[in-house]
Protein backbone atom coordinates (compact mmCIF):
# COMPACT_ATOMS: atom_id res chain seq x y z
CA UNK A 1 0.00 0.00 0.00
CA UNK A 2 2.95 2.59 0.67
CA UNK A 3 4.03 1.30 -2.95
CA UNK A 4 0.65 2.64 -4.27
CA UNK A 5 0.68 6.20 -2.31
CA UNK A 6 4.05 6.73 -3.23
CA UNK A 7 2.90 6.14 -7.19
CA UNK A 8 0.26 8.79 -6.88
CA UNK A 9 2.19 11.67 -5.62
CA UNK A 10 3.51 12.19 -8.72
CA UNK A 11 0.14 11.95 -10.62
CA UNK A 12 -1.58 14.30 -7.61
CA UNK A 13 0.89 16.66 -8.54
CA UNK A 14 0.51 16.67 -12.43
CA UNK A 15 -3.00 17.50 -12.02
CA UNK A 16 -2.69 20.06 -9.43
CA UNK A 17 -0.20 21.98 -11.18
CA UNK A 18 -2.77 21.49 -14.14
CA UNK A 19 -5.62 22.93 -12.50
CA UNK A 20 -3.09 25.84 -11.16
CA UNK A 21 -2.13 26.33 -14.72
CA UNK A 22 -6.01 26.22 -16.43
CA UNK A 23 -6.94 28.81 -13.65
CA UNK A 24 -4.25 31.19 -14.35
CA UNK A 25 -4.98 30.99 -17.98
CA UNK A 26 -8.65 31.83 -17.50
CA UNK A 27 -8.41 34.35 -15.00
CA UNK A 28 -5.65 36.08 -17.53
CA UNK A 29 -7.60 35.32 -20.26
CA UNK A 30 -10.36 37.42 -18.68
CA UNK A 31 -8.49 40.44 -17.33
CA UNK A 32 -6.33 40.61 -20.69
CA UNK A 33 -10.39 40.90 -22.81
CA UNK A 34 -11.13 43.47 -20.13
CA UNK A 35 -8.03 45.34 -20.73
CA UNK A 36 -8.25 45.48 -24.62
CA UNK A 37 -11.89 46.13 -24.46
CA UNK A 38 -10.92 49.07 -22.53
CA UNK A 39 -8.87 50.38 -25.09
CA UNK A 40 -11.13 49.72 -28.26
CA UNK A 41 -14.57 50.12 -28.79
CA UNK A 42 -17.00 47.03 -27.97
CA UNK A 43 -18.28 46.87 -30.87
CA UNK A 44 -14.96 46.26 -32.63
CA UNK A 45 -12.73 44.48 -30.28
CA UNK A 46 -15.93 41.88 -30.47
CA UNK A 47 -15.37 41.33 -34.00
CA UNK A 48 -11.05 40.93 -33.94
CA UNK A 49 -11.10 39.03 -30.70
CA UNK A 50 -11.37 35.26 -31.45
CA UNK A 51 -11.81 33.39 -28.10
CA UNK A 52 -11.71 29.54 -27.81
CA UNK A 53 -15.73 29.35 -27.22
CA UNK A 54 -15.95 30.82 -30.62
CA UNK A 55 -16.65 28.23 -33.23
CA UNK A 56 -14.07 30.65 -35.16
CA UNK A 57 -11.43 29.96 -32.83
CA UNK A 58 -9.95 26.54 -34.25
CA UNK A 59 -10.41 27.30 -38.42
CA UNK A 60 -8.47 30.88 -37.58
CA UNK A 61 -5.67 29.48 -35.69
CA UNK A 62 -4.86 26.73 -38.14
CA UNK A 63 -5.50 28.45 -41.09
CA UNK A 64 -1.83 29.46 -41.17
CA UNK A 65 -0.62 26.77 -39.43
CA UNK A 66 1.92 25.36 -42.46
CA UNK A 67 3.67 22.59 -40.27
CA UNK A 68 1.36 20.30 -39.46
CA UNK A 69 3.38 18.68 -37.06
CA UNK A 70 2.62 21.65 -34.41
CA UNK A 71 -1.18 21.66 -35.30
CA UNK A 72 -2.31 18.23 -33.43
CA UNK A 73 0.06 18.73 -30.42
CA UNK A 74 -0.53 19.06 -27.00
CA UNK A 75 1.18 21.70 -26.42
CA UNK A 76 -1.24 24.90 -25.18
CA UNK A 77 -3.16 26.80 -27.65
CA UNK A 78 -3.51 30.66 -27.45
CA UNK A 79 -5.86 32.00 -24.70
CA UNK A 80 -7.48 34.18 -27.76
CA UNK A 81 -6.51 35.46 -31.29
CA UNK A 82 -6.57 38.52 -31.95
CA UNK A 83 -6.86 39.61 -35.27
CA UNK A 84 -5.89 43.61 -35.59
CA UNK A 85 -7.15 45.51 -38.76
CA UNK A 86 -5.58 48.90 -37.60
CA UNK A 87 -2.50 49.81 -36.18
CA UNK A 88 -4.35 50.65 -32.94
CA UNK A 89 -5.03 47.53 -32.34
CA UNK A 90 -1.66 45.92 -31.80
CA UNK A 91 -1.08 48.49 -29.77
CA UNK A 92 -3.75 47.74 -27.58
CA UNK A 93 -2.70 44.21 -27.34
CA UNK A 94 0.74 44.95 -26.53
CA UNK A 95 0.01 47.20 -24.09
CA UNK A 96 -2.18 45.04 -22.26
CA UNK A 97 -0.43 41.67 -22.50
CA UNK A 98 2.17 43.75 -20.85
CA UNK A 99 -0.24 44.79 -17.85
CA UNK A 100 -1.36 41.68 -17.46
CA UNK A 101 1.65 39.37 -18.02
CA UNK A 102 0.99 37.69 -20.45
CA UNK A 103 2.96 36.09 -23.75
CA UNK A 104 1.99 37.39 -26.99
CA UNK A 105 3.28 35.24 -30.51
CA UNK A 106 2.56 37.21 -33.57
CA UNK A 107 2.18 35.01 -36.71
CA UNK A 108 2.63 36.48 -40.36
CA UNK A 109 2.55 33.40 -42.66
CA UNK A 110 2.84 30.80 -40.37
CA UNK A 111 6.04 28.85 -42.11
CA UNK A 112 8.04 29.27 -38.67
CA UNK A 113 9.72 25.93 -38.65
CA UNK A 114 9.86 25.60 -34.90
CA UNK A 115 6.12 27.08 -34.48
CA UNK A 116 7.32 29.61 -32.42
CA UNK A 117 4.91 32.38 -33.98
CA UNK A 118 2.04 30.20 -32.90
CA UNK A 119 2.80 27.97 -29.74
CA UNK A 120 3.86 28.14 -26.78
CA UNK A 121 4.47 26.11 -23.67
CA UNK A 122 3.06 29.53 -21.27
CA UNK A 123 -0.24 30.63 -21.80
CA UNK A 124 -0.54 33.38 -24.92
CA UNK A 125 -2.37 35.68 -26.75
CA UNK A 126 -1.84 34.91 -30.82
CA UNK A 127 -1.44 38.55 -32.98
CA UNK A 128 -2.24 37.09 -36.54
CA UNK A 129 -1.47 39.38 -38.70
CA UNK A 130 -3.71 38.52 -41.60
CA UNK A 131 -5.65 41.44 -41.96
CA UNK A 132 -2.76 44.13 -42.36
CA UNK A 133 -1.85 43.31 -45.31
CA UNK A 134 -1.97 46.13 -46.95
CA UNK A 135 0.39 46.85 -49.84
CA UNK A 136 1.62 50.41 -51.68
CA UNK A 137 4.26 50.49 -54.86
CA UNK A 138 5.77 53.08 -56.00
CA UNK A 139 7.30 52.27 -58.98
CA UNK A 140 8.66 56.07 -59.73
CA UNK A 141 10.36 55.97 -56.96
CA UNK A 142 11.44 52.01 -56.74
CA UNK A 143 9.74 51.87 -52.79
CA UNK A 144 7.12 49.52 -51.73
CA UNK A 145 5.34 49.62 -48.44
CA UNK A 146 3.99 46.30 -47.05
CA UNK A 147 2.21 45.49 -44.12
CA UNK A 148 3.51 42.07 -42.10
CA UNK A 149 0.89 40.57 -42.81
CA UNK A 150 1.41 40.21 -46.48
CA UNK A 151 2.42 37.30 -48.02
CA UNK A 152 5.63 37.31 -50.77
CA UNK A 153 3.11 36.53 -53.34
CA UNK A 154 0.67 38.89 -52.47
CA UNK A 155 4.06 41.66 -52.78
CA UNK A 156 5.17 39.88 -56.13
CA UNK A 157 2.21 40.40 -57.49
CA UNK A 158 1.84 43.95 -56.75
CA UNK A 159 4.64 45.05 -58.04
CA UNK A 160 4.14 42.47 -61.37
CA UNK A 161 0.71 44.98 -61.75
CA UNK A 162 2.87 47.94 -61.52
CA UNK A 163 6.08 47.08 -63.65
CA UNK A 164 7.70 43.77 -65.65
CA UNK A 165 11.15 44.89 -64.80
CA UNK A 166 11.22 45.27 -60.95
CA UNK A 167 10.94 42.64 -58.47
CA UNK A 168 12.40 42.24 -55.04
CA UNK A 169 15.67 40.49 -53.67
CA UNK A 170 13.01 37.56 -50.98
CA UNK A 171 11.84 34.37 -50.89
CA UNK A 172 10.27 31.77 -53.76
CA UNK A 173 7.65 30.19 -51.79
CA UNK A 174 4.64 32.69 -52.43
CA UNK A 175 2.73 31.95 -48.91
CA UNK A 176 5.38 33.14 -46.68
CA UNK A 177 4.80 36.12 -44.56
CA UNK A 178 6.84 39.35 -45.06
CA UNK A 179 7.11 40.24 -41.30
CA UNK A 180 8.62 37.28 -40.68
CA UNK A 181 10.54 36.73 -43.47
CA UNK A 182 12.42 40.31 -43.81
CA UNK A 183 13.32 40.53 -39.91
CA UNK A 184 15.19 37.17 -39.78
CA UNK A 185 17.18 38.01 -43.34
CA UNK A 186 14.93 36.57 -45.80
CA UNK A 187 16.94 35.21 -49.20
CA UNK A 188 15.56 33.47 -52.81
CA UNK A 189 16.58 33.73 -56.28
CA UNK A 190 18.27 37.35 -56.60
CA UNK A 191 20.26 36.96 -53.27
CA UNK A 192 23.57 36.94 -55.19
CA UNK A 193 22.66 39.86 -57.31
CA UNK A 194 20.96 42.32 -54.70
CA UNK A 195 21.56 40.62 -51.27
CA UNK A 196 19.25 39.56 -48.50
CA UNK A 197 15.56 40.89 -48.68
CA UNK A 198 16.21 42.47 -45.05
CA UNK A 199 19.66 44.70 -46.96
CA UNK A 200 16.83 46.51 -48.59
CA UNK A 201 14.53 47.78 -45.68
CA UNK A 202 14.71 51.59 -46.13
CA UNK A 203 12.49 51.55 -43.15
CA UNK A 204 9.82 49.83 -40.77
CA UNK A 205 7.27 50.96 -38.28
CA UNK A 206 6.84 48.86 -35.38
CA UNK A 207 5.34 48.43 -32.32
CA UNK A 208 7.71 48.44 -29.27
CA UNK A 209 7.36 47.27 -25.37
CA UNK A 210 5.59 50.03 -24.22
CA UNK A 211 2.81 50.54 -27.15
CA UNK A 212 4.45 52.98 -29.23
CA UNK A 213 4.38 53.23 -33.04
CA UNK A 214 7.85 53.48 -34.13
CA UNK A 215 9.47 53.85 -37.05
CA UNK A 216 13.12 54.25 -38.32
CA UNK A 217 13.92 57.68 -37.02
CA UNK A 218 11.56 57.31 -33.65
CA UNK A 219 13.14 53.71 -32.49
CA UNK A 220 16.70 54.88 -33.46
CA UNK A 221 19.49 53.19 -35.88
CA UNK A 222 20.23 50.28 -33.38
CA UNK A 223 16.91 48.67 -32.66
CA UNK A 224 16.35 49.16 -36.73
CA UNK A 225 19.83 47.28 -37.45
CA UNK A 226 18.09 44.82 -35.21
CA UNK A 227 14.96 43.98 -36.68
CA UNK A 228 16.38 43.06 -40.19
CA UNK A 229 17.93 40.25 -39.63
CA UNK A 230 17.90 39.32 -36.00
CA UNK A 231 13.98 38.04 -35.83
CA UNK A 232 11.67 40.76 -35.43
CA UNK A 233 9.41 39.26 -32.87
CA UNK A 234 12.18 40.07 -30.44
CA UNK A 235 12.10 43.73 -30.25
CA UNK A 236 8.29 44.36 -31.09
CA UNK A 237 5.40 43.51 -33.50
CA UNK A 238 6.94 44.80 -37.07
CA UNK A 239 3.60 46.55 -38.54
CA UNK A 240 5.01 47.16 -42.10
CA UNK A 241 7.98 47.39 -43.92
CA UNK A 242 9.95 50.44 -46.55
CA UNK A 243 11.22 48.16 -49.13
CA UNK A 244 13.45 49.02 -52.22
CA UNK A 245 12.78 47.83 -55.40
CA UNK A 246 15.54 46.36 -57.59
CA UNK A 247 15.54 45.94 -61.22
CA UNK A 248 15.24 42.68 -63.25
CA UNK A 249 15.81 41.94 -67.14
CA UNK A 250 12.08 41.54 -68.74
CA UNK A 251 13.42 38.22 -69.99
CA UNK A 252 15.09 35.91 -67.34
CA UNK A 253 16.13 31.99 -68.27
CA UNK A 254 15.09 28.89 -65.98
CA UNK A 255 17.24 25.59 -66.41
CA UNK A 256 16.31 22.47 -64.30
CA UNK A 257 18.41 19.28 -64.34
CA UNK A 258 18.86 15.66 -62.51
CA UNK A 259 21.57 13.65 -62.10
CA UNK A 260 22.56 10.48 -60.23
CA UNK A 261 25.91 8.98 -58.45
CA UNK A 262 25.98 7.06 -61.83
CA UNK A 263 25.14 10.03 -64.31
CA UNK A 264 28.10 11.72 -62.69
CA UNK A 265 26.29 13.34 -59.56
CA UNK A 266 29.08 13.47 -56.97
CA UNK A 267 31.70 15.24 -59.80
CA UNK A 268 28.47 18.03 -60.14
CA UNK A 269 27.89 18.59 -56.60
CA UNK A 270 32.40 18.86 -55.78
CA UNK A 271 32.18 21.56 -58.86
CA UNK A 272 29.46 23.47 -57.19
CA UNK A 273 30.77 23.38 -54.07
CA UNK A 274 33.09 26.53 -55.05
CA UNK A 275 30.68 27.72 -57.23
CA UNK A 276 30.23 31.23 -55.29
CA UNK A 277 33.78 32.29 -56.13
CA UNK A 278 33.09 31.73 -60.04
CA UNK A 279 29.28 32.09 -60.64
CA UNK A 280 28.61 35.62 -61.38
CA UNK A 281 26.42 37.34 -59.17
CA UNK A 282 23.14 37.60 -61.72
CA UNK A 283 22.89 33.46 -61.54
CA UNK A 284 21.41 31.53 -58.72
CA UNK A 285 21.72 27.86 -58.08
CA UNK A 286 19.73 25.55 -55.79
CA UNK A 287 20.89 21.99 -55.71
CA UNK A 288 18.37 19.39 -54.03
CA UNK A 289 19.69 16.15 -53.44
CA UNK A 290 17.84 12.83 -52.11
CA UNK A 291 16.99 9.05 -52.74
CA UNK A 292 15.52 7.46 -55.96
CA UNK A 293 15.55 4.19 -57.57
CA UNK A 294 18.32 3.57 -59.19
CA UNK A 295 18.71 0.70 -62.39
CA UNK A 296 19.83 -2.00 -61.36
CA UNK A 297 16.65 -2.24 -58.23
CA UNK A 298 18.75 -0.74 -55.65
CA UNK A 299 18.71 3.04 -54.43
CA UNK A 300 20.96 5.90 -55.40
CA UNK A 301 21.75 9.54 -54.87
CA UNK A 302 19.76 12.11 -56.94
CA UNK A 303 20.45 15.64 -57.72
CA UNK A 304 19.00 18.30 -58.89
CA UNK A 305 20.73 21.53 -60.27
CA UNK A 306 18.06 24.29 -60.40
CA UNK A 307 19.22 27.43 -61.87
CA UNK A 308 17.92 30.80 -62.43
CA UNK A 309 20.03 33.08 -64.86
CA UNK A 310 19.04 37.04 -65.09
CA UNK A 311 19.82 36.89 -68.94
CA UNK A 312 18.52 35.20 -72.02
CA UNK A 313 19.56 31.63 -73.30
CA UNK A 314 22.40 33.26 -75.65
CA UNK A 315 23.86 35.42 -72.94
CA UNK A 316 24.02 32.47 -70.58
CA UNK A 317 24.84 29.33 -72.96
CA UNK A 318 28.54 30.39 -73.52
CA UNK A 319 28.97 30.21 -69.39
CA UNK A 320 27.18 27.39 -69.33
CA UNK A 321 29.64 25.64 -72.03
CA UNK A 322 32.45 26.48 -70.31
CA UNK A 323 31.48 25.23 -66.71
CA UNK A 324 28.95 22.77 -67.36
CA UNK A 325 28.99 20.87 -70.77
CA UNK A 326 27.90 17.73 -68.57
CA UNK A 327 24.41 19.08 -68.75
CA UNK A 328 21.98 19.44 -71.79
CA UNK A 329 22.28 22.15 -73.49
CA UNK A 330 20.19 22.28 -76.13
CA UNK A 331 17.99 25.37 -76.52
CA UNK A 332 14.82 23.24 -75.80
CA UNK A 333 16.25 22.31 -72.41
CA UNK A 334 16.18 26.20 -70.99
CA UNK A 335 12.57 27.98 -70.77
CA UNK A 336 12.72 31.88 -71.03
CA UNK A 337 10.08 33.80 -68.67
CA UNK A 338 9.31 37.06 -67.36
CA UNK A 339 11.03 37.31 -63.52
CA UNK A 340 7.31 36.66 -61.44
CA UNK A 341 6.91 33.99 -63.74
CA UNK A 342 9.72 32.68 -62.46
CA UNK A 343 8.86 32.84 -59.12
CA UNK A 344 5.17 30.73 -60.56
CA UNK A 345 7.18 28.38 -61.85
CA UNK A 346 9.48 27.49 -58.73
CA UNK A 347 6.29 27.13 -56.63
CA UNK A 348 5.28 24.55 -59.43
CA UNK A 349 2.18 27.11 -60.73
CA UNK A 350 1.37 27.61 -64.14
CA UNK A 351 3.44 30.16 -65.19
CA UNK A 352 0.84 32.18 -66.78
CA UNK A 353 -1.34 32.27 -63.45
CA UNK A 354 -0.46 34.88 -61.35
CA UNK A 355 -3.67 35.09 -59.75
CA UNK A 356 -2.07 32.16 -57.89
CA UNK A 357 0.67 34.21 -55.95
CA UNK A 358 -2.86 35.86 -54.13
CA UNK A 359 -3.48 32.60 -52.34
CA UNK A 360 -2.26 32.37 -49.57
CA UNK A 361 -2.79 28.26 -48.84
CA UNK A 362 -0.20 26.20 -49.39
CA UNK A 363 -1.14 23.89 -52.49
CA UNK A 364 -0.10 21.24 -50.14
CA UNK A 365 0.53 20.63 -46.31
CA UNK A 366 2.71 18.21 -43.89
CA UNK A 367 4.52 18.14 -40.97
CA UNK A 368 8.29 18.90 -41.63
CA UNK A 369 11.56 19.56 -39.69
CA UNK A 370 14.47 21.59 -41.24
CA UNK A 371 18.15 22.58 -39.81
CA UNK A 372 20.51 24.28 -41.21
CA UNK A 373 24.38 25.17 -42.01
CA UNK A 374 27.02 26.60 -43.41
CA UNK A 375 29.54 25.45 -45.18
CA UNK A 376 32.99 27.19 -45.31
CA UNK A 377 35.39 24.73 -46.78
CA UNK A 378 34.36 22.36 -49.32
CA UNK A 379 33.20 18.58 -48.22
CA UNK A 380 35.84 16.46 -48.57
CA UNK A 381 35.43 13.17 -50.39
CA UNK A 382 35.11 11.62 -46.49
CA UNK A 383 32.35 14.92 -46.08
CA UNK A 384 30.76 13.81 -49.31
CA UNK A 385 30.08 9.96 -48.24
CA UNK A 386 29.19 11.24 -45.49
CA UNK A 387 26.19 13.04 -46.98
CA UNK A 388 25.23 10.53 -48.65
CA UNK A 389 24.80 8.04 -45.83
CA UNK A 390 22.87 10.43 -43.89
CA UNK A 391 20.36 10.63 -46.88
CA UNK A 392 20.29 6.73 -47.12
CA UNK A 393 19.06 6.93 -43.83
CA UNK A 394 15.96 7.82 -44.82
CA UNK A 395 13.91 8.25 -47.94
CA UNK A 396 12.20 10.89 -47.27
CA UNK A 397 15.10 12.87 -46.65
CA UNK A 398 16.75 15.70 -48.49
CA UNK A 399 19.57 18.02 -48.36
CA UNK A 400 19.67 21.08 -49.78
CA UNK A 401 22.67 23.13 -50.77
CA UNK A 402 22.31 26.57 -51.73
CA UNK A 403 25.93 28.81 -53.10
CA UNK A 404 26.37 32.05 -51.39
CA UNK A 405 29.11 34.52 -53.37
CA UNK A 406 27.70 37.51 -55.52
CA UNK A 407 26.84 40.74 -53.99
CA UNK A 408 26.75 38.51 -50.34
CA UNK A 409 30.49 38.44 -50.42
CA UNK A 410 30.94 42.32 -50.53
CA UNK A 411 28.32 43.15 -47.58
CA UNK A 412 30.43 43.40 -44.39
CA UNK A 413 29.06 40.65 -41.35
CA UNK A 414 28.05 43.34 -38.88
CA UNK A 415 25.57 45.27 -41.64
CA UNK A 416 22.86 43.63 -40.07
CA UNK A 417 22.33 40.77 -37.88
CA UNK A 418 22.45 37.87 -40.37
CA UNK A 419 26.37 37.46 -40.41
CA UNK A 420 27.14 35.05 -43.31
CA UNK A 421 28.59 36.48 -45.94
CA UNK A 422 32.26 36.46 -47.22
CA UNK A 423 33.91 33.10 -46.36
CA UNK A 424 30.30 31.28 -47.01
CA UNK A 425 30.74 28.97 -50.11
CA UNK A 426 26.91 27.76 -49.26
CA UNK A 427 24.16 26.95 -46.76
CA UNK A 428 23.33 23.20 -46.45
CA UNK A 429 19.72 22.59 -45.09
CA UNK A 430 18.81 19.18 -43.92
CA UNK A 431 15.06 18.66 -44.59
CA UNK A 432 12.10 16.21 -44.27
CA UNK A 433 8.27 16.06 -44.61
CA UNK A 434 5.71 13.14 -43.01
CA UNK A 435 2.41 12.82 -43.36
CA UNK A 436 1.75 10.61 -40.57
CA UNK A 437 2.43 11.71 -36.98
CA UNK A 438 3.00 8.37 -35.58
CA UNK A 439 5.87 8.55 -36.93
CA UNK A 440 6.96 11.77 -35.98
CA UNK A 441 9.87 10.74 -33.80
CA UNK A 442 11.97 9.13 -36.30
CA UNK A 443 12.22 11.83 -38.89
CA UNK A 444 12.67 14.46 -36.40
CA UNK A 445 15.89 12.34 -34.87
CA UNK A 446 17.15 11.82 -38.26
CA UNK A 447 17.61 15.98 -38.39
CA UNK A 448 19.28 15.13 -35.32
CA UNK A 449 21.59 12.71 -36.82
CA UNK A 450 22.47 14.58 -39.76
CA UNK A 451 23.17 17.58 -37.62
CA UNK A 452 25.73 15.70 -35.65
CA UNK A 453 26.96 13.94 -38.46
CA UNK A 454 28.29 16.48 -40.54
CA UNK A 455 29.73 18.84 -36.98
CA UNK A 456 33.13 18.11 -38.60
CA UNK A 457 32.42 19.32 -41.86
CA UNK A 458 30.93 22.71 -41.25
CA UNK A 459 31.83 25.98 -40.44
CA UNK A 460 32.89 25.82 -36.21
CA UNK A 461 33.60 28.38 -33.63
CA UNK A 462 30.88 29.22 -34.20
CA UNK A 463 29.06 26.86 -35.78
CA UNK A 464 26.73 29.26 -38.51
CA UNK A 465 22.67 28.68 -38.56
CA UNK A 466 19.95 30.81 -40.66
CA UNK A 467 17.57 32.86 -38.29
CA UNK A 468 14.51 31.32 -40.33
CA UNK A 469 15.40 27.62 -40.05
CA UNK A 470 16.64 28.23 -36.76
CA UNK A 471 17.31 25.16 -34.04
CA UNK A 472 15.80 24.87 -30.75
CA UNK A 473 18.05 21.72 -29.63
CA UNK A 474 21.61 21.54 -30.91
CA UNK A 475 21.61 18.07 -31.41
């Protein structure tokens, strides 16, 4: 019988500090509605607070839940949602999470890898961002304000209505969220050309501590070097950002191609290891590598060389003879496009759909884990195996390598917060997706395993992440 007592301490305890917890969350629940209600009228903080008795409550909060693997967990939902149509609004919210002591996570897009702009272990109040999403472009003048809640597609296709030979230096998935994007770097397909999206903030308006609408001038040159690059959500609630335009060619050229170990993979990926010395700085590369079936019934190594050249097929094709006559190059293998329909066709749309950049769903959702690195010396042919054991681990798997050089070699470290520039041959992002949460365990520990698998082969002291893929264990 002492046996049995002794047993339910420990289960007497778990549901006392439960109750403690649910009680605390109600009661600041309640004061936090009082206190916003007190600051905006009834009849509109009824209609932009969401609380969990509303039959609203669950379709808003995963609307923009992209990882799926944070949408059935147990871990506490937000107390309420509040969804702010005004500036005024945040403020109130701030302000009064503040009084009363309680978390706020402030969601954009919702394609935080770690669910941090949506979870939390301590009870929270969720800012979604949705509704300020307001965009202005002024071509003229190459400028763009954009509220945080924008998505990249929704700000693509803005400035597509406005001009064919502008664009803007961010990401190519089209549901993203600028707020969060911009203030942890933010980088896609003109990276190497015009830098980081956050290099070209002119200026931002945000919401500090205390409830005050800042923007560049008001908050002061340090807390602005902060925001663009070092993850927003730490200094404030970003409201909208100044952005510069930069130009593009009205004709730019797409090449895609696969290889395996057999087709000469391995020789490809050592050659575009230093690629970021050599490439010039108007061509990106992404190379994706995984597991396929290979001839002879077994598996193999895949990759696949995605390019993105700011020119037309005849300016490119003598580079490409030099550097890569292992590749196709017959004129039927490139596709010419206008620069947004470049960004449609990386995000696998029909290229002459940009209506699609408005929606802000992803075509497709799973539960996924990402980490990242960077790479500073090339693999080694030990590195290399190495890679590849880590993706015969597991299907599913992929590794992506992305070359840095271009522009990103000439911008000093301490610009802004997101240090990798010169010395950076490429990022390496270890990535997989599941469907099935049973499962959930064993892809997450592969991540794990190819983390501490390639420690040796990495850049060290310190050992270089990306803001946006960023790790919450180090192991």
């Amino acid at each position: 019988m002492e046996i049995s007592h002794i047993k339910l301490v420990p289960v007497l305890l778990f549901i006392l500090l439960n109750s403690v917890w649910c009680t605390t969350s109600n009661s600041i629940s309640e004061s936090f509605l009082q206190c916003f209600s007190s600051h905006i009228p009834s009849n509109t903080s009824s209609k932009i607070i969401i609380t969990k008795n509303n039959p609203a409550y669950y379709s808003v909060f995963q609307f923009s839940v992209q990882n799926l693997r944070f949408l059935n967990t147990p871990t506490p939902k937000p107390e309420a949602i509040i969804t702010p149509f005004k500036h005024s609004h945040v403020q109130a919210a701030v302000i009064c999470s503040k009084k009363e002591g309680i978390q706020i996570r402030t969601r954009s897009g919702g394609h935080d890898y770690e669910g941090l702009s949506y979870v939390s272990i301590a009870p929270f109040i969720l800012i979604d961002l949705f509704e300020l999403r307001s965009i202005d472009i002024d071509i003229e003048n190459e400028i763009a304000w954009v509220e945080s809640g924008a998505t990249l597609g929704e700000l693509y296709y803005a400035i597509a209505q406005k001009s064919k030979v502008h664009g803007f230096p961010a990401g190519t998935c089209p549901t993203v969220g600028v707020g969060g994007h911009i203030s942890g770097g933010g980088y896609g397909s003109l990276f190497r050309k015009y830098g980081m999206a956050a290099d070209n903030v002119l200026d931002a308006k945000i919401v500090d501590v205390n409830g005050r609408v800042l923007d560049r001038k008001s908050m002061g040159e340090d807390l602005f070097w902060a925001i663009r690059g070092g993850g927003g959500a730490s200094f404030g609630v970003i409201l909208s950002w100044k952005l510069r335009l930069v130009p593009v060619p009205p004709t730019v050229t797409t090449y895609v191609a696969s290889k395996t170990m057999e087709e000469g993979a391995t020789k490809l990926l050592s050659k575009c290891q230093t690629i970021a010395d050599w490439m010039p700085e108007g061509y990106f590369l992404r190379v994706v590598t995984g597991v396929t079936n290979g001839t002879n019934g077994g598996k193999t190594i895949e990759a696949e060389f995605s390019f993105l050249f700011l020119e037309t097929y005849e300016e490119l094709l003598p580079w490409m003879k030099e550097n890569f006559p292992e590749f196709n190059l017959s004129r039927s293998a490139f596709t010419e496009m206008s620069w947004i329909q470049s960004i449609l066709y990386s995000s696998d749309y029909s290229i002459n759909d940009t209506e699609a950049l408005l929606n802000r769903s992803q075509q497709s959702r799973s539960s996924f884990k990402g980490k990242s690195d960077y790479v500073t010396v090339p693999l080694s042919e030990a590195g290399m195996e190495v890679l590849y054991q880590i993706l015969f681990q597991l299907d599913a798997s992929t590794v992506i390598l992305t070359p840095f050089g271009g522009i990103m070699s000439e911008i000093s470290e301490s610009e802004i917060p997101f240090p990798h520039r010169k010395g950076n041959l490429y990022e390496i992002q270890y990535f997989v997706t599941w469907d099935d949460d049973k499962d959930s365990e064993k892809y997450v520990s592969w991540t794990r395993m190819a983390y501490a698998y390639m420690a040796a082969y990495v850049s060290k002291s310190p050992r270089g992440a990306y803001l946006n893929s960023r790790i919450l264990t180090w192991g």
